[in-house]
Protein backbone atom coordinates (compact mmCIF):
# COMPACT_ATOMS: atom_id res chain seq x y z
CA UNK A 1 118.21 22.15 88.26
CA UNK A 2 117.93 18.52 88.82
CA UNK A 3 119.93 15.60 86.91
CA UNK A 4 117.24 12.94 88.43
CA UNK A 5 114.48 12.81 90.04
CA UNK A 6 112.39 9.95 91.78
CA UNK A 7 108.69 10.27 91.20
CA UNK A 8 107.30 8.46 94.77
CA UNK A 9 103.70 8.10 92.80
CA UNK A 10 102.37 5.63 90.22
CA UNK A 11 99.65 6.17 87.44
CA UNK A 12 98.75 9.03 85.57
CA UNK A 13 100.53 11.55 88.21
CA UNK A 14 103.76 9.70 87.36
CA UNK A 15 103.39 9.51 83.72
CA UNK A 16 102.43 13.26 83.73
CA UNK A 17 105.86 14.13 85.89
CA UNK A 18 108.12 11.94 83.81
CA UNK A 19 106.54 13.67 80.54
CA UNK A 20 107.70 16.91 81.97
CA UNK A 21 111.47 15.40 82.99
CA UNK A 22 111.59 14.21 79.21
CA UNK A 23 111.20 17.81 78.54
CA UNK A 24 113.25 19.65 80.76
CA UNK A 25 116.02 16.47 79.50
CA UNK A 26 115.67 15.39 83.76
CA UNK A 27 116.69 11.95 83.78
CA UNK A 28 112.98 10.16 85.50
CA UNK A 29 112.85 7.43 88.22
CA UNK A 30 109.88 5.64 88.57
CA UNK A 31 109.26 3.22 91.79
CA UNK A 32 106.41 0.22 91.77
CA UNK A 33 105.41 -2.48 93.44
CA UNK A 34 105.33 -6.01 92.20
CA UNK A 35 101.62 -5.94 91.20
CA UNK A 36 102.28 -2.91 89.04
CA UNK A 37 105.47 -3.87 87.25
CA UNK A 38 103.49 -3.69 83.48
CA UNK A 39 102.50 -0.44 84.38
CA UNK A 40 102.60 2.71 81.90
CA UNK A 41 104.67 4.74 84.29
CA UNK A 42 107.49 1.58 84.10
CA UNK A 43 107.69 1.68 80.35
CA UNK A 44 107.92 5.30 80.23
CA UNK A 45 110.11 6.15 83.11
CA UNK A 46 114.11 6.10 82.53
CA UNK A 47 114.74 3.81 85.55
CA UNK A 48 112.50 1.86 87.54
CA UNK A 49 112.78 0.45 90.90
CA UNK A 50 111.18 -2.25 92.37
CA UNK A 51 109.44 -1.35 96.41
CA UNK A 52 108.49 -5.47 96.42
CA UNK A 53 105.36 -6.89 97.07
CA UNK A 54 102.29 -5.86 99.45
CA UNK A 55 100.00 -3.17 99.11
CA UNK A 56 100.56 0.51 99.08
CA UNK A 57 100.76 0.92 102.82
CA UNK A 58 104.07 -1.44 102.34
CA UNK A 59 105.50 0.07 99.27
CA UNK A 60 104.83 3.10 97.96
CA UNK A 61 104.29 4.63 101.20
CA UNK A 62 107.47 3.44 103.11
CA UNK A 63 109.39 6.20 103.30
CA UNK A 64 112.81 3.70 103.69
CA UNK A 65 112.02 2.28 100.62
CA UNK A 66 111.51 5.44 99.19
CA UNK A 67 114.44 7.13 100.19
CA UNK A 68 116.93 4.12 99.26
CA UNK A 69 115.66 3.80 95.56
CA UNK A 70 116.21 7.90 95.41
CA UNK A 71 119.75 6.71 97.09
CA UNK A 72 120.52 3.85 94.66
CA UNK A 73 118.81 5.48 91.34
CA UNK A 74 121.16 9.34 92.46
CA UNK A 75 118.04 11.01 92.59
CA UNK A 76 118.63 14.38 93.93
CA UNK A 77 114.60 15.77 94.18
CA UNK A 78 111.83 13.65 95.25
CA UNK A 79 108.55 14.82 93.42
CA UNK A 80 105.20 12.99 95.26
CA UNK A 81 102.70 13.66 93.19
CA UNK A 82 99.50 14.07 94.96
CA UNK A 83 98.22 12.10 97.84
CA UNK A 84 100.42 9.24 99.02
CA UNK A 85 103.32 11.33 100.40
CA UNK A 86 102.15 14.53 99.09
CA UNK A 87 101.20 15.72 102.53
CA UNK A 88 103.44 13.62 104.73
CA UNK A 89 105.78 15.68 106.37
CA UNK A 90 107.74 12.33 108.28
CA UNK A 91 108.72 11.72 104.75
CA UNK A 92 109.79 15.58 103.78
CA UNK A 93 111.71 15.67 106.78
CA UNK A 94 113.08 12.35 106.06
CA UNK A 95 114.30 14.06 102.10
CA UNK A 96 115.55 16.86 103.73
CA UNK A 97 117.72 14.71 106.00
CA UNK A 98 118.79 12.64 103.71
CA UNK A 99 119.77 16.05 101.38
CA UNK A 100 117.66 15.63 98.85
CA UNK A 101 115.24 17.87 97.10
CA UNK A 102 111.55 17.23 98.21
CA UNK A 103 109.29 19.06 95.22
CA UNK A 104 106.24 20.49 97.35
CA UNK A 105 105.47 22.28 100.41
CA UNK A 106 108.32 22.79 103.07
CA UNK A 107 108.15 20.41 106.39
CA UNK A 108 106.78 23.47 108.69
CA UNK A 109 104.05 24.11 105.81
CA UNK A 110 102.70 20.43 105.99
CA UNK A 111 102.50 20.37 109.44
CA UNK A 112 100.83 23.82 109.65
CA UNK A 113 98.04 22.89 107.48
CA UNK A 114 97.47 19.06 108.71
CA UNK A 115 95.52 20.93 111.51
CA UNK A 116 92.35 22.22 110.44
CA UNK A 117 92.68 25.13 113.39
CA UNK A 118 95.51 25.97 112.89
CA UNK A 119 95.52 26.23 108.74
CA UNK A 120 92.44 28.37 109.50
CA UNK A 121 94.22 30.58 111.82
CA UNK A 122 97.12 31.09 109.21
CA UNK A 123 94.85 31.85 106.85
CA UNK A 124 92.68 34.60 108.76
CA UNK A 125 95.93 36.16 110.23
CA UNK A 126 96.98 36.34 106.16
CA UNK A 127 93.48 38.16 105.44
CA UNK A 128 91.94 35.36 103.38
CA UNK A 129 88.15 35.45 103.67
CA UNK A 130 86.35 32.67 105.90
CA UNK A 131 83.37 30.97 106.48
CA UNK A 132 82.64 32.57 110.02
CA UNK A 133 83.21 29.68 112.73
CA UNK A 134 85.41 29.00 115.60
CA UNK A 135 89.07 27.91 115.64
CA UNK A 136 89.99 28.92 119.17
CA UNK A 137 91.59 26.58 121.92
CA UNK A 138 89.00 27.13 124.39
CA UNK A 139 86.73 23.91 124.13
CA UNK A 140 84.26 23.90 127.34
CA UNK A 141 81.00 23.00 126.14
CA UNK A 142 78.80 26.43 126.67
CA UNK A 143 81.75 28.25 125.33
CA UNK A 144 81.38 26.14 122.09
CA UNK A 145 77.73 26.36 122.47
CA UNK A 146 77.55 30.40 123.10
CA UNK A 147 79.94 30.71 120.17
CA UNK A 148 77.76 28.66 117.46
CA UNK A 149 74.66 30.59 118.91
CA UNK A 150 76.27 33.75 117.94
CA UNK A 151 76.89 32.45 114.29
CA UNK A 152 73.73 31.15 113.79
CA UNK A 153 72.60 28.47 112.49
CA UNK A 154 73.01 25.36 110.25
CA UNK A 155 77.06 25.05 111.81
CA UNK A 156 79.39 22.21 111.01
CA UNK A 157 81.22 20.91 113.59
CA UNK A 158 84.10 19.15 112.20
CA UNK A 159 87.21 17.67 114.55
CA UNK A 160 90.17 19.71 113.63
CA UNK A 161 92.42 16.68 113.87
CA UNK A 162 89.78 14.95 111.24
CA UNK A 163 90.43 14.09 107.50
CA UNK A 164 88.37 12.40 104.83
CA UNK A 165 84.92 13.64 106.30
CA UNK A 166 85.80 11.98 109.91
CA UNK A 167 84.42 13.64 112.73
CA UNK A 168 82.18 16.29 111.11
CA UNK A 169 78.53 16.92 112.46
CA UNK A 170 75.79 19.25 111.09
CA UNK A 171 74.02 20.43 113.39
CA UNK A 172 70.86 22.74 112.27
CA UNK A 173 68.90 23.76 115.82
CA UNK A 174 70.64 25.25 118.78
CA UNK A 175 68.97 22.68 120.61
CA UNK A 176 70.79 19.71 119.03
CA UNK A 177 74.23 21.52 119.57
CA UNK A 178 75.14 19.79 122.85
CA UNK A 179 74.61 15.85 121.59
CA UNK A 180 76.16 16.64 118.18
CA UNK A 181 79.77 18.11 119.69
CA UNK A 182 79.48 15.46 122.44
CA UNK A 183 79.51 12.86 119.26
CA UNK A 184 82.42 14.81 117.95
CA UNK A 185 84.24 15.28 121.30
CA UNK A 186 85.59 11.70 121.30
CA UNK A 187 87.32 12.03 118.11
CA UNK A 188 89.50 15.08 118.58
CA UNK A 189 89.48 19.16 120.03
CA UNK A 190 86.44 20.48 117.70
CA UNK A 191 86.28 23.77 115.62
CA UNK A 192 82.97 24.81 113.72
């Protein structure tokens, strides 16, 4: 068990965490930046530190500035909450290096399912059930083609290096195939 632990979140996911420290008597360590300062997660936490001023991209998802509050507060577990860091697995690493604790997924998990393809091959190899599509490396166009034939139609084709909705095409006729992956193409390798 932890004596401290730096939450590397803000709002509601923060308050929840430190709620759960004051339980478990884990001392809590809230970070903020300068426009949250009055923030609930500040008053609740038992330490706050200050990331400075800017938006999130230059606070609360700087993995230095991260790391050296967990330094300076003795944090010895990182918890991420969801989103910001959550997923980042720079900033696991960068816990891991610096030995301490990061409370989620371990760095070869992140990277595994950042990847569409390759989270879907994990997953098939485990004997999850799948929408049928294809994951596979080869990426000539007929191949592709050939391959959503045999499905059948509507497929989504949806760039495997995508996020957020980016790079995803539904395509409903066989005959639009073609133009809709060529749209997709540019983005990143495509899986359907």
């Amino acid at each position: 068990m932890f004596d401290t632990l730096l939450i590397a979140n803000r709002g509601a996911i923060a308050c929840r965490i430190l709620r759960t420290l004051r339980a478990m008597q884990v001392k809590g360590v809230a970070v903020y930046s300068d426009a949250d300062l009055s923030s609930l997660h500040i008053r609740e936490a038992d330490e706050a530190i200050g990331l400075g001023d800017g938006p999130a991209a230059q606070t609360y998802l700087m993995t230095e500035k991260i790391i050296a509050a967990a330094v300076k507060s003795g944090a010895e577990a990182i918890h991420p909450g969801y989103g910001f860091l959550s997923e980042n697995d720079q900033f696991a690493l960068a816990c891991q290096q610096n030995n301490i604790t990061f409370i989620g997924p371990p760095v070869a998990a992140i990277l595994a399912m950042g990847l569409k393809a390759t989270s879907k091959s994990l997953m098939e190899k485990a004997g999850v059930p799948l929408t049928p599509g294809y994951h596979g490396a080869n990426q000539d166009i007929s191949f592709l083609k050939q391959q959503a034939d045999a499905i059948g139609y509507p497929v989504l084709i949806k760039a495997s290096a995508g996020g957020g909705g980016k790079g995803m095409r539904l395509v409903e006729r066989s005959e639009d195939f073609i133009a809709s992956l060529s749209s997709c193409k540019s983005e990143a390798r495509s899986s359907f």
